[in-house]
Structure formats: structure tokens, C-alpha cells
C-alpha atoms as a PDB file:
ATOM      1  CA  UNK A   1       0.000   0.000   0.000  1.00  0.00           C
ATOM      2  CA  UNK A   2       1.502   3.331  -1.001  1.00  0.00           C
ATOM      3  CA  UNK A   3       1.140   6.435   1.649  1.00  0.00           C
ATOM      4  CA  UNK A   4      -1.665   8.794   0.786  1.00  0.00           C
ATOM      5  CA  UNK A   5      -1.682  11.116   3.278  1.00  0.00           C
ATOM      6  CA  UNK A   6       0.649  11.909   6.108  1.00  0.00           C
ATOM      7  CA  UNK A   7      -1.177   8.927   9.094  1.00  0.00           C
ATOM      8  CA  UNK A   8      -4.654   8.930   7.849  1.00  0.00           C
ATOM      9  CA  UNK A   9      -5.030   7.296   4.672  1.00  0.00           C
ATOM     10  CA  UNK A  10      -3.499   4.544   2.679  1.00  0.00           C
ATOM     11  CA  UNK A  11      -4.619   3.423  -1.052  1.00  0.00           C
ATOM     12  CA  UNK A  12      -3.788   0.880  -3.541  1.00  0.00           C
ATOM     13  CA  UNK A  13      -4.204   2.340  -7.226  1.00  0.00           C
ATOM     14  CA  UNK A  14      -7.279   0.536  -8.702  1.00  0.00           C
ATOM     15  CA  UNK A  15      -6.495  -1.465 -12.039  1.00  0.00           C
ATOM     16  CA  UNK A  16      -9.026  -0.413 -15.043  1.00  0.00           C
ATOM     17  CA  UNK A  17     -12.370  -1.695 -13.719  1.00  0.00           C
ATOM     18  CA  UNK A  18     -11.296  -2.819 -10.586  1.00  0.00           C
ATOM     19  CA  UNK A  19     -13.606  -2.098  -7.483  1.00  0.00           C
ATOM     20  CA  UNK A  20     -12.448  -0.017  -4.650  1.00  0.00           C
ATOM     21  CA  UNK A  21     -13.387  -0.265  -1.072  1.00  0.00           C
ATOM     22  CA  UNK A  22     -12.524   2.337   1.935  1.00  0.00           C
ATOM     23  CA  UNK A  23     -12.035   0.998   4.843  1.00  0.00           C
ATOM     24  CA  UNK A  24     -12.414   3.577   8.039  1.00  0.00           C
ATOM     25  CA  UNK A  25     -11.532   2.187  11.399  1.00  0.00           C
ATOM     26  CA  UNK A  26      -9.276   4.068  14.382  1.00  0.00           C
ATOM     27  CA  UNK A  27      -8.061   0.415  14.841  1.00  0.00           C
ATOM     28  CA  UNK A  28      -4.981  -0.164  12.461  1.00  0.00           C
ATOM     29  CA  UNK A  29      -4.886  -3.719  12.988  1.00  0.00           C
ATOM     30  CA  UNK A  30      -7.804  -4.156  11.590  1.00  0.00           C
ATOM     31  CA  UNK A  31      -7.627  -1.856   8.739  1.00  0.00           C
ATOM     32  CA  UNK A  32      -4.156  -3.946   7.487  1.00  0.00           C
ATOM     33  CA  UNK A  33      -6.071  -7.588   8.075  1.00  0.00           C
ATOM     34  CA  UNK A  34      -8.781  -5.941   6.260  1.00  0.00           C
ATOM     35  CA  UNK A  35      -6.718  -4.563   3.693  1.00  0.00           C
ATOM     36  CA  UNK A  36      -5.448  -7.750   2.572  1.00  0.00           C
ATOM     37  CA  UNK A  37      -8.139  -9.775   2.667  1.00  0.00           C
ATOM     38  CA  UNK A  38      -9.851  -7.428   0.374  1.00  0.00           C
ATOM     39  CA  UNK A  39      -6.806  -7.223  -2.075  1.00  0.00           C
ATOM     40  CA  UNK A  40      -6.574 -10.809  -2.090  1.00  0.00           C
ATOM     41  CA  UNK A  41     -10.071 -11.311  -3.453  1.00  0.00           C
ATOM     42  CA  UNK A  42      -8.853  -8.804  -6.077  1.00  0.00           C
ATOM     43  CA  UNK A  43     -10.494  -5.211  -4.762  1.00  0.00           C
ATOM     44  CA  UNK A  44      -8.564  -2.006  -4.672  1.00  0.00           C
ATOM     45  CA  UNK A  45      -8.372  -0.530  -1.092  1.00  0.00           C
ATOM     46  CA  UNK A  46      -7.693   2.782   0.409  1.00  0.00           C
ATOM     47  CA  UNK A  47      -7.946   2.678   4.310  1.00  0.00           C
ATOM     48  CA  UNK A  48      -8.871   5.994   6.935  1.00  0.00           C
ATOM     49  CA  UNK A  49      -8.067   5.833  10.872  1.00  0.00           C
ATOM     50  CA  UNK A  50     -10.059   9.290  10.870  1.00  0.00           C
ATOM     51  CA  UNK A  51     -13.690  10.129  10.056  1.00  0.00           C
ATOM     52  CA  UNK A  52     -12.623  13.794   9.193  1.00  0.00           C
ATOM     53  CA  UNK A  53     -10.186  12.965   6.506  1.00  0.00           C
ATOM     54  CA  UNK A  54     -12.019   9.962   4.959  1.00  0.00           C
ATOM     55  CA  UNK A  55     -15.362  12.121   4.571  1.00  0.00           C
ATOM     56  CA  UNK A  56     -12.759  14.701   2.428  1.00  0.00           C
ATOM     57  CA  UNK A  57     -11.492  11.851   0.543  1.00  0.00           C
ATOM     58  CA  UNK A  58     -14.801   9.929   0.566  1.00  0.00           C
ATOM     59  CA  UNK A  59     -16.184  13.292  -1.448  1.00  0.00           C
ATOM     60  CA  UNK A  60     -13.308  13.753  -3.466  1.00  0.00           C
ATOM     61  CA  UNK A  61     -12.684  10.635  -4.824  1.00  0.00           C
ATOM     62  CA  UNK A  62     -15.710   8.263  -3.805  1.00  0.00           C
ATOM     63  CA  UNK A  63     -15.257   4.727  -3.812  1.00  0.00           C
ATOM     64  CA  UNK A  64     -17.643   1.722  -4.806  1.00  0.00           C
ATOM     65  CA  UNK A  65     -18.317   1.071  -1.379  1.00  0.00           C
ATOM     66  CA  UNK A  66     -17.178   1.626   2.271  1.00  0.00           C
ATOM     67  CA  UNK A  67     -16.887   0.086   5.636  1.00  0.00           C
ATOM     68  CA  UNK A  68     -17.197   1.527   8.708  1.00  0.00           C
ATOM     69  CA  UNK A  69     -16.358   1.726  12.355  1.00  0.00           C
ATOM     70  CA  UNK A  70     -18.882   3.440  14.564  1.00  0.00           C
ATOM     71  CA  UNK A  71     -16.669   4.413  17.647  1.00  0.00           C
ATOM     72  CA  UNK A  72     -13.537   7.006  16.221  1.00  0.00           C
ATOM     73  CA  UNK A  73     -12.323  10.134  17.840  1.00  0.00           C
ATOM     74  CA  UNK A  74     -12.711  13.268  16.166  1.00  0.00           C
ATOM     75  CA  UNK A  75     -15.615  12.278  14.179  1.00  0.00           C
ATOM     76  CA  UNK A  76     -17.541   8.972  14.907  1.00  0.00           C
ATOM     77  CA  UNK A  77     -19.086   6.511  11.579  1.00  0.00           C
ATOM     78  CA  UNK A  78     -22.411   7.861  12.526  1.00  0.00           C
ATOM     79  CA  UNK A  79     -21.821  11.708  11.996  1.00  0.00           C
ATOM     80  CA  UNK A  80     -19.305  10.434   8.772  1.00  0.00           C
ATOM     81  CA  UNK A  81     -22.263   8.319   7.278  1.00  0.00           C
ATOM     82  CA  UNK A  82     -25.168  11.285   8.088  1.00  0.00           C
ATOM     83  CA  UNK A  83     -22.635  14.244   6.088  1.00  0.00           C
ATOM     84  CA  UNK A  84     -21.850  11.528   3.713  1.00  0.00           C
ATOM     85  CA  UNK A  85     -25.047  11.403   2.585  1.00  0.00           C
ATOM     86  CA  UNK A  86     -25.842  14.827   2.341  1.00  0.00           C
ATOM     87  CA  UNK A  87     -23.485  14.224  -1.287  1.00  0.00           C
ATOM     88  CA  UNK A  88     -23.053  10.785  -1.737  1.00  0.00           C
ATOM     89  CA  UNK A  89     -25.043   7.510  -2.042  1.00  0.00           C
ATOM     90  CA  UNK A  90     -22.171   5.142  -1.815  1.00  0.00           C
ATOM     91  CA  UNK A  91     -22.994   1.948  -0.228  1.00  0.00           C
ATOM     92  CA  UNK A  92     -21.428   1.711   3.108  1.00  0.00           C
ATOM     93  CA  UNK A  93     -21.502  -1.310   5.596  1.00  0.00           C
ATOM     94  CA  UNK A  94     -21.224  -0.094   9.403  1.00  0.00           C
ATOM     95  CA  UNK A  95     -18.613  -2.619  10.639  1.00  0.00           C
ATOM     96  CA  UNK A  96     -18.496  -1.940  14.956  1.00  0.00           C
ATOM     97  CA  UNK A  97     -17.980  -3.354  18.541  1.00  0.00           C
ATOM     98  CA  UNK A  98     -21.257  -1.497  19.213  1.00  0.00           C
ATOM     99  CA  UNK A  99     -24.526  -4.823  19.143  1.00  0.00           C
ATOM    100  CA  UNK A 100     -27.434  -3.081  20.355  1.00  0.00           C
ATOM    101  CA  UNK A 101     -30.323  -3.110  18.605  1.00  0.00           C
ATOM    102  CA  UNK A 102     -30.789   0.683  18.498  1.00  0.00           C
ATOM    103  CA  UNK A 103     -27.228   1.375  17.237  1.00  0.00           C
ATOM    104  CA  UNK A 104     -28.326  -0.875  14.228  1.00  0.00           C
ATOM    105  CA  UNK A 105     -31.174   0.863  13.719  1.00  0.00           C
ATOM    106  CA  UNK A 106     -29.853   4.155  14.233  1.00  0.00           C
ATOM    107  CA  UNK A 107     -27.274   3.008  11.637  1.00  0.00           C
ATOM    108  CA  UNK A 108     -29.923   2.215   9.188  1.00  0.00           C
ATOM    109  CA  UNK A 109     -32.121   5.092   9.260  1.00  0.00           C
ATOM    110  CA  UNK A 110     -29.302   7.055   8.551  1.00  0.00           C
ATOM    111  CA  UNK A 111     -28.422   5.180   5.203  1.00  0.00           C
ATOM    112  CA  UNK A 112     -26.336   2.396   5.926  1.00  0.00           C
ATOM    113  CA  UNK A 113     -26.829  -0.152   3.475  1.00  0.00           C
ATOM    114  CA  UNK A 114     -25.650  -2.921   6.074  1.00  0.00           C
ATOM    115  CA  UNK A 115     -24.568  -3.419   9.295  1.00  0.00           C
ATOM    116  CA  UNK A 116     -21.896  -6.147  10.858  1.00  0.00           C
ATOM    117  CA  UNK A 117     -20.740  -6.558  15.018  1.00  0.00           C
ATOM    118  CA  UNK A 118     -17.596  -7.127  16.221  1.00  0.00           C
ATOM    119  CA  UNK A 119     -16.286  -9.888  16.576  1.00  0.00           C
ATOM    120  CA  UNK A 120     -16.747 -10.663  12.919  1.00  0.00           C
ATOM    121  CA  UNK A 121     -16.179 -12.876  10.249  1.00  0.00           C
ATOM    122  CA  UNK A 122     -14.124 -11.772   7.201  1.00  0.00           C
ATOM    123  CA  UNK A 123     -15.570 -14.199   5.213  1.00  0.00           C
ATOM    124  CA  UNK A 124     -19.303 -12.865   6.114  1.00  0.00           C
ATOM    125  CA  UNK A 125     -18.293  -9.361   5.586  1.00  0.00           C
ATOM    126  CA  UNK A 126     -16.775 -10.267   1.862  1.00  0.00           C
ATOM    127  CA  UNK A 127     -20.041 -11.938   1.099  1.00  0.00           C
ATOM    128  CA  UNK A 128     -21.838  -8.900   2.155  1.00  0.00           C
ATOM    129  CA  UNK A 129     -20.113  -6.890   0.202  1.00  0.00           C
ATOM    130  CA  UNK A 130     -20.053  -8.973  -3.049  1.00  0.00           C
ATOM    131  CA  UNK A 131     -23.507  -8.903  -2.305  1.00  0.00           C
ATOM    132  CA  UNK A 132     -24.159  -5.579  -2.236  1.00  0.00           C
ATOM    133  CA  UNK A 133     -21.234  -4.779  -5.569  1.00  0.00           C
ATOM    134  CA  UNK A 134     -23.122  -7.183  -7.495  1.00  0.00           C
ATOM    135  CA  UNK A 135     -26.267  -5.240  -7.597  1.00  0.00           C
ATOM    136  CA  UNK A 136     -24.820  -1.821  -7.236  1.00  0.00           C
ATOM    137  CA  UNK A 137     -22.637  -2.350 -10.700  1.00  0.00           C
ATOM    138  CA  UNK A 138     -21.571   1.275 -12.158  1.00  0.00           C
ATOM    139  CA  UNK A 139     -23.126   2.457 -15.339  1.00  0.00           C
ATOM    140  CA  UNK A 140     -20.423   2.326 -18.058  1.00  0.00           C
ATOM    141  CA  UNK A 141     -20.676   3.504 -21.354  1.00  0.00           C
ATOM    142  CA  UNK A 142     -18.062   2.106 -24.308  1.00  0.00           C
ATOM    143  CA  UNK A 143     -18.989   3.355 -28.237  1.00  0.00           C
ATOM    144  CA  UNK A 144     -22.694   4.896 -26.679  1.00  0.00           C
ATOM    145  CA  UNK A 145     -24.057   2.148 -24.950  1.00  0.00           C
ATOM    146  CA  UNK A 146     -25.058   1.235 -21.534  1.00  0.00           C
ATOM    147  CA  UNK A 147     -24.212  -1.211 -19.004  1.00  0.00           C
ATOM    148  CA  UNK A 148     -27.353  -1.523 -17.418  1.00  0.00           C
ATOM    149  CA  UNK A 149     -27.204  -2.854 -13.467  1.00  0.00           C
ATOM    150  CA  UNK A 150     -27.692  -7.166 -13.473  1.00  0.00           C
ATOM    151  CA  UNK A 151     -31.324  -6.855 -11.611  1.00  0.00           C
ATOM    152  CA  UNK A 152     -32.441  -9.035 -14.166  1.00  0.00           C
ATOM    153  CA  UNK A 153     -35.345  -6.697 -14.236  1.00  0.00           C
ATOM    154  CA  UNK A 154     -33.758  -3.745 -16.738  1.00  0.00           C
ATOM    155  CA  UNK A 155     -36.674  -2.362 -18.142  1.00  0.00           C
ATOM    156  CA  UNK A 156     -37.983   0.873 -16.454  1.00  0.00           C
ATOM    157  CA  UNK A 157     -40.775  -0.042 -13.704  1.00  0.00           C
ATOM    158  CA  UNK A 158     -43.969   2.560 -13.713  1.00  0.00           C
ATOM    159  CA  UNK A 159     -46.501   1.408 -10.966  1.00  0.00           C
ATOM    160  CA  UNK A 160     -48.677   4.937 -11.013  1.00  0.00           C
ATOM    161  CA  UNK A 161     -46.602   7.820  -9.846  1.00  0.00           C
ATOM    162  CA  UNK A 162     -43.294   5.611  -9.378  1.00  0.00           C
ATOM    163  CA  UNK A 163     -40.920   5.494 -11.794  1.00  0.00           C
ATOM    164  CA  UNK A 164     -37.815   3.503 -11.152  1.00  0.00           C
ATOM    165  CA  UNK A 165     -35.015   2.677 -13.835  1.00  0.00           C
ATOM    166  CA  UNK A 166     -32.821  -0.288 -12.817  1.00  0.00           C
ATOM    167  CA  UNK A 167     -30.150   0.626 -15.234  1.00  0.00           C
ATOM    168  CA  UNK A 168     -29.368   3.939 -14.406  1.00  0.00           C
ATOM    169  CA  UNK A 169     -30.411   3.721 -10.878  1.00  0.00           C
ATOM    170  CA  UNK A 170     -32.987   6.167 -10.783  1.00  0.00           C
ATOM    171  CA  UNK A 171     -36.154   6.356  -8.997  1.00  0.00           C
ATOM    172  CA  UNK A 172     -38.938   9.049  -9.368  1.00  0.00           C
ATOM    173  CA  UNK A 173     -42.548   9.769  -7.657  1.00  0.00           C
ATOM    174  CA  UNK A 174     -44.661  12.244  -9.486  1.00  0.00           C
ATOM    175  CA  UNK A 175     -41.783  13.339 -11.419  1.00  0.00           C
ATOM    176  CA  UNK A 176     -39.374  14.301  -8.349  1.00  0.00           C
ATOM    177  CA  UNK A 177     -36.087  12.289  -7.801  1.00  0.00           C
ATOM    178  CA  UNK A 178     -35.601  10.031  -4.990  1.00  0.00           C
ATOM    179  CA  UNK A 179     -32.262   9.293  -4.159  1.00  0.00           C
ATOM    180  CA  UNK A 180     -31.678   5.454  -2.450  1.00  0.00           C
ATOM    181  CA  UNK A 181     -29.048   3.018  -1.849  1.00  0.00           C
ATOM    182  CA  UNK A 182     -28.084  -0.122  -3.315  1.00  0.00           C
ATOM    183  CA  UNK A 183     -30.323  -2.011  -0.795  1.00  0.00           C
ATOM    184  CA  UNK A 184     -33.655   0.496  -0.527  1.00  0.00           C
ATOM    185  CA  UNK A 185     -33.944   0.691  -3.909  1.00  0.00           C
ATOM    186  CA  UNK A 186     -33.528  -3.531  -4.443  1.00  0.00           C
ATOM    187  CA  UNK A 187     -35.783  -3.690  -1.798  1.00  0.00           C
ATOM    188  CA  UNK A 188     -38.764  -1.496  -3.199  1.00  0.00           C
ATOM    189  CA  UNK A 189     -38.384  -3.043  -6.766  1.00  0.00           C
ATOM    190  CA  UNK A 190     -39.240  -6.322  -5.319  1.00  0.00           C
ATOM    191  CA  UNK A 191     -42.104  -5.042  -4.287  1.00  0.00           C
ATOM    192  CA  UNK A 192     -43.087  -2.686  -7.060  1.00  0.00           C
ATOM    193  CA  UNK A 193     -42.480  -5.559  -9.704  1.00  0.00           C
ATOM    194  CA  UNK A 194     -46.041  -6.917  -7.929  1.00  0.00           C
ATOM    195  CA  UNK A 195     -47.659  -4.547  -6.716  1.00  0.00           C
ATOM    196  CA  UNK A 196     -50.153  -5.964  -4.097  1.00  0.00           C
ATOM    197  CA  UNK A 197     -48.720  -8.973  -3.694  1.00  0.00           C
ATOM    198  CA  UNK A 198     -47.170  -9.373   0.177  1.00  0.00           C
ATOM    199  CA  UNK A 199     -43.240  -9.977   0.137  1.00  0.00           C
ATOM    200  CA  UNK A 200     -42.335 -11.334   3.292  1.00  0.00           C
ATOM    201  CA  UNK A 201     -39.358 -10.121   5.130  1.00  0.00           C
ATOM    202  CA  UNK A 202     -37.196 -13.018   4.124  1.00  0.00           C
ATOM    203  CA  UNK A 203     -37.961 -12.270   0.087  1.00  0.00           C
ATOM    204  CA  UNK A 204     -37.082  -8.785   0.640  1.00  0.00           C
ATOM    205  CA  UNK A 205     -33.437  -9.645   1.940  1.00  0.00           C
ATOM    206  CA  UNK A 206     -32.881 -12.513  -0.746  1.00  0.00           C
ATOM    207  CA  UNK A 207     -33.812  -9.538  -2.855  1.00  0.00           C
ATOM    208  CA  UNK A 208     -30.978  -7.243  -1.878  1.00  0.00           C
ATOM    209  CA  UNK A 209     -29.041 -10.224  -0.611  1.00  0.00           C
ATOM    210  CA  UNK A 210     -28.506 -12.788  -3.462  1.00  0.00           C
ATOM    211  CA  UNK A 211     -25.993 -15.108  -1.507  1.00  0.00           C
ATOM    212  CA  UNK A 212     -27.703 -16.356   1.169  1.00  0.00           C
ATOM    213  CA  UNK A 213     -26.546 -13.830   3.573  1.00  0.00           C
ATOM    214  CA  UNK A 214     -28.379 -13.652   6.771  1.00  0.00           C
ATOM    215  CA  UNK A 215     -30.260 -10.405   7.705  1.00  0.00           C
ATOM    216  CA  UNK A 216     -32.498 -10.306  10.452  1.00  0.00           C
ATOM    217  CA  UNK A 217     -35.803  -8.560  10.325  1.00  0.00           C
ATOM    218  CA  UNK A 218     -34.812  -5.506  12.028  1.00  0.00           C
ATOM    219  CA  UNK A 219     -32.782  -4.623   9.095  1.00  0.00           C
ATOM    220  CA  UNK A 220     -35.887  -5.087   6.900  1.00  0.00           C
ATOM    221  CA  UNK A 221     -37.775  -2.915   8.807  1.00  0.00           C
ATOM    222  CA  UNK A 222     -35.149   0.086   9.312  1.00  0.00           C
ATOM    223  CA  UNK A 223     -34.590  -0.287   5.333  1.00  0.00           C
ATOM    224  CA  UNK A 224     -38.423   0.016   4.739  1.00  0.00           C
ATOM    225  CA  UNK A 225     -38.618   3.243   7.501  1.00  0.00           C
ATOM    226  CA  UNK A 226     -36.035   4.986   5.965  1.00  0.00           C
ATOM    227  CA  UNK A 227     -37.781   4.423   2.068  1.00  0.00           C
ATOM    228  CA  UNK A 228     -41.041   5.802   3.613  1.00  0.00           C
ATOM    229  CA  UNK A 229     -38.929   8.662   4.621  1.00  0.00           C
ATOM    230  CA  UNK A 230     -37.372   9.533   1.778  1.00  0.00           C
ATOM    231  CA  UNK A 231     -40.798   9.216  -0.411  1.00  0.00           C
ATOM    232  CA  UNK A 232     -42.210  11.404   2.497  1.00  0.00           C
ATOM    233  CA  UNK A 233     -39.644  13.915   1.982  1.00  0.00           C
ATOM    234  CA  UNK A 234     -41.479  14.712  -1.990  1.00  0.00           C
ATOM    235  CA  UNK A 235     -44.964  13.608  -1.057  1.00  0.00           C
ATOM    236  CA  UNK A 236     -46.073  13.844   2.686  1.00  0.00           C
ATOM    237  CA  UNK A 237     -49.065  11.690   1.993  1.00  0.00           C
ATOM    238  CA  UNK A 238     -47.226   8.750   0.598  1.00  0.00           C
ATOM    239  CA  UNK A 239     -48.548   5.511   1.999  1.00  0.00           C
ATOM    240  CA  UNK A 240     -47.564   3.360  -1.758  1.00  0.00           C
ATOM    241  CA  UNK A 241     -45.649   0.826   0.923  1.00  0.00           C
ATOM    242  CA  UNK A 242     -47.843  -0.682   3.717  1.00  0.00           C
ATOM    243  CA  UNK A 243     -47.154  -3.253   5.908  1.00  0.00           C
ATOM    244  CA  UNK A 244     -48.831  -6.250   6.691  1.00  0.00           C
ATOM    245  CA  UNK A 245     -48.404  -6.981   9.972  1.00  0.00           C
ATOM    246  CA  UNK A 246     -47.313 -11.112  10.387  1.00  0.00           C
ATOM    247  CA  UNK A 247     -46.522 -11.270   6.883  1.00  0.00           C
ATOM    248  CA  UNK A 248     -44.699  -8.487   5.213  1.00  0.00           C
ATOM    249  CA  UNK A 249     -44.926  -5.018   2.868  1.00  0.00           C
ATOM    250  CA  UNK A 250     -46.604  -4.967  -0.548  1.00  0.00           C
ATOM    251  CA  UNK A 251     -46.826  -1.727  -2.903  1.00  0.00           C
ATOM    252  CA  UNK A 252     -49.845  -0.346  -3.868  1.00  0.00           C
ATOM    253  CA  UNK A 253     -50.235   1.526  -7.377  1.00  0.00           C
ATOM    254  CA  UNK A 254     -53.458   2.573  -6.820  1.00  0.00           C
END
């Protein structure tokens, strides 16, 4: 790994097409055992013991994904994730010491795609995040046309006044954007392909989760607060995603 800046950051230059992670953790011993598992599965890596420089960086220079600590001085991965996303939709996995149930939902009402307690296994956390790559693949563009994202569902979705368009990642109600993650917006086009029909909890994860990863169903229903939110934001009577209480969420075009 080559030196980046002068204690904060460290980066490995990413081949042509090659994915980068960022890795932000005030422990260095993980960020190296990190580092190389990631490289040895073939990912680029740049790695931040400080939430104030890797939010700079992080905006400069985004990444295809990040990882991070909750607990760091200066500025924790909470407040990093919530000015984050004031620019940036990257996905990001919170990776912490910190198990209670309202850190993880704290986490993912904020935008966190993911979320992973210490002590961890690397080999869950790489299938999380080819998980989460997989569906959140960049549009390219070589001699005018486009890559479109492998959702096997390419075609743009109009259930009344949604609009989403799985190849550009784009997602519209009544004509105003909505901006999700990786993981909200897999997780309303399973349920706006069918509208009506219930998705339980479980289909909603393999949705967003195609490798048998498992989420519980707190994740589920943080995901499903924070869409609500965000069509809220554009449309303060939105109610297009109800729940069914035992069984699961459906969409309703009507």
C-alpha cells in the first residue's frame, strides 16, 4: 500500500475496472487484516483511521463502497455516514464493537446499506459486500451504450406515480427524484415488480441479498422506515408501501 496522506489514509491504485473499497476504522490492525483480505479477493483498497479525513477523501474521490467503524475520535461513523449522505449515495456497511439493537437501527435510518458486530467474520463481511457490488454495478458507457445494473429486471418499472429505472439507478414519484441506496432501492423493486402482492421479510433480503446472507428482520424494517422517509420527503401523503403486519410489505399503485 503506497502512503496517501501523512497517518490517515493509505490506497492501492485501482487497475481499469477494478472495485475499490474504503475501509475507516481508528483500529490499524484491523484496517491492514482488512486490507489484505480485500486485495486478495482482487479489490482495490484505500484505508482511513479518521472520520474527518475519509469524509474529504470519501467526497473527493468516492469509492464503490465503504466500511465503517462506529466508535472514532474526532468524528464517529455515525456523523461520517449522516454528512456523507448529504453528497453521496455510496454503499457503506457499518462494521463496529457497538450490538445493540438501536445502534443498528440508528445506523440504518441514517443510510447504511448494512450493518456487521464485532467480533466478525471476514468471510461474512466479503459476502456482504459482493452482495451488495453485485447489484450496485456502475453504469459504463463504451462506443454509446449502456451497461445496465444485473437486476435481471432492466426495463424501467412505472406502478402509477413511481418510476424507477434499474439501469441507471434512478427512482422518481410524481416526477421528483428520490435518491436510495443499493439495498432500498432492491428492496422497493421487489415489491413494485407486484404490486399488491405481500413480500415477506425473508424475500425482501434474498432480494438485496442474493448469496444467502443472513439479515435479520430488524434490518428489513429500518430499510423500509427509511424508504417511507425519503418518499415522504417529496410527497407527505405517501402511503404506496404498507405493511402487513405477520406477513410483510406490498406496494400499492393505486
Amino acid at each position: 500500500m503506497t502512503q496517501e496522506t501523512d497517518t490517515t489514509a493509505q490506497q492501492t491504485g485501482a487497475a481499469e475496472g477494478q472495485r475499490t473499497i474504503a475501509l475507516v476504522d481508528d483500529d490499524r490492525n484491523i484496517l491492514t487484516t482488512l486490507s489484505i483480505a480485500l486485495q486478495g479477493e482482487g479489490y482495490a483498497t484505500r484505508v482511513y483511521s479518521d472520520g474527518e479525513a475519509a469524509l474529504a477523501a470519501l467526497r473527493q474521490n468516492p469509492p464503490d463502497l465503504a466500511v465503517f467503524d462506529i466508535k472514532m475520535p474526532r468524528m464517529d461513523g455515525m456523523e461520517l455516514l449522516q454528512k456523507l449522505r448529504e453528497t453521496s449515495d455510496i454503499p457503506v456497511i457499518f462494521l463496529t464493537s457497538k450490538d445493540q439493537e438501536e445502534d443498528e437501527e440508528a445506523g440504518l435510518a441514517m443510510g447504511a446499506d448494512d450493518y456487521i458486530a464485532k467480533p466478525f467474520s471476514q468471510r461474512l463481511l466479503l459476502a456482504r459486500i459482493r452482495a451488495i457490488l453485485r447489484r450496485a454495478a456502475p453504469l459504463t458507457e463504451e462506443e454509446g451504450e449502456t451497461a445496465p445494473m444485473p437486476t435481471g429486471h432492466n426495463e424501467v418499472i412505472a406502478r402509477g406515480r413511481l418510476a424507477m429505472d434499474p439501469a441507471r439507478h434512478q427512482v422518481t414519484w410524481d416526477g421528483k427524484p428520490v435518491s436510495l441506496t443499493v439495498t432500498e432501492f432492491l428492496i422497493l423493486e421487489a415489491l413494485a415488480i407486484r404490486p399488491g402482492v405481500i413480500k415477506s421479510r425473508n424475500q425482501l433480503m434474498d432480494a438485496a441479498y442474493p448469496d444467502d446472507v443472513f439479515v435479520d428482520d430488524r434490518t428489513v424494517d429500518s430499510h423500509i422506515k427509511r424508504l417511507r422517509r425519503k418518499f415522504r420527503a417529496v410527497d407527505p401523503q405517501f402511503g404506496a408501501i404498507e405493511t402487513l403486519y405477520g406477513a410483510g410489505y406490498s406496494f400499492s399503485d393505486g
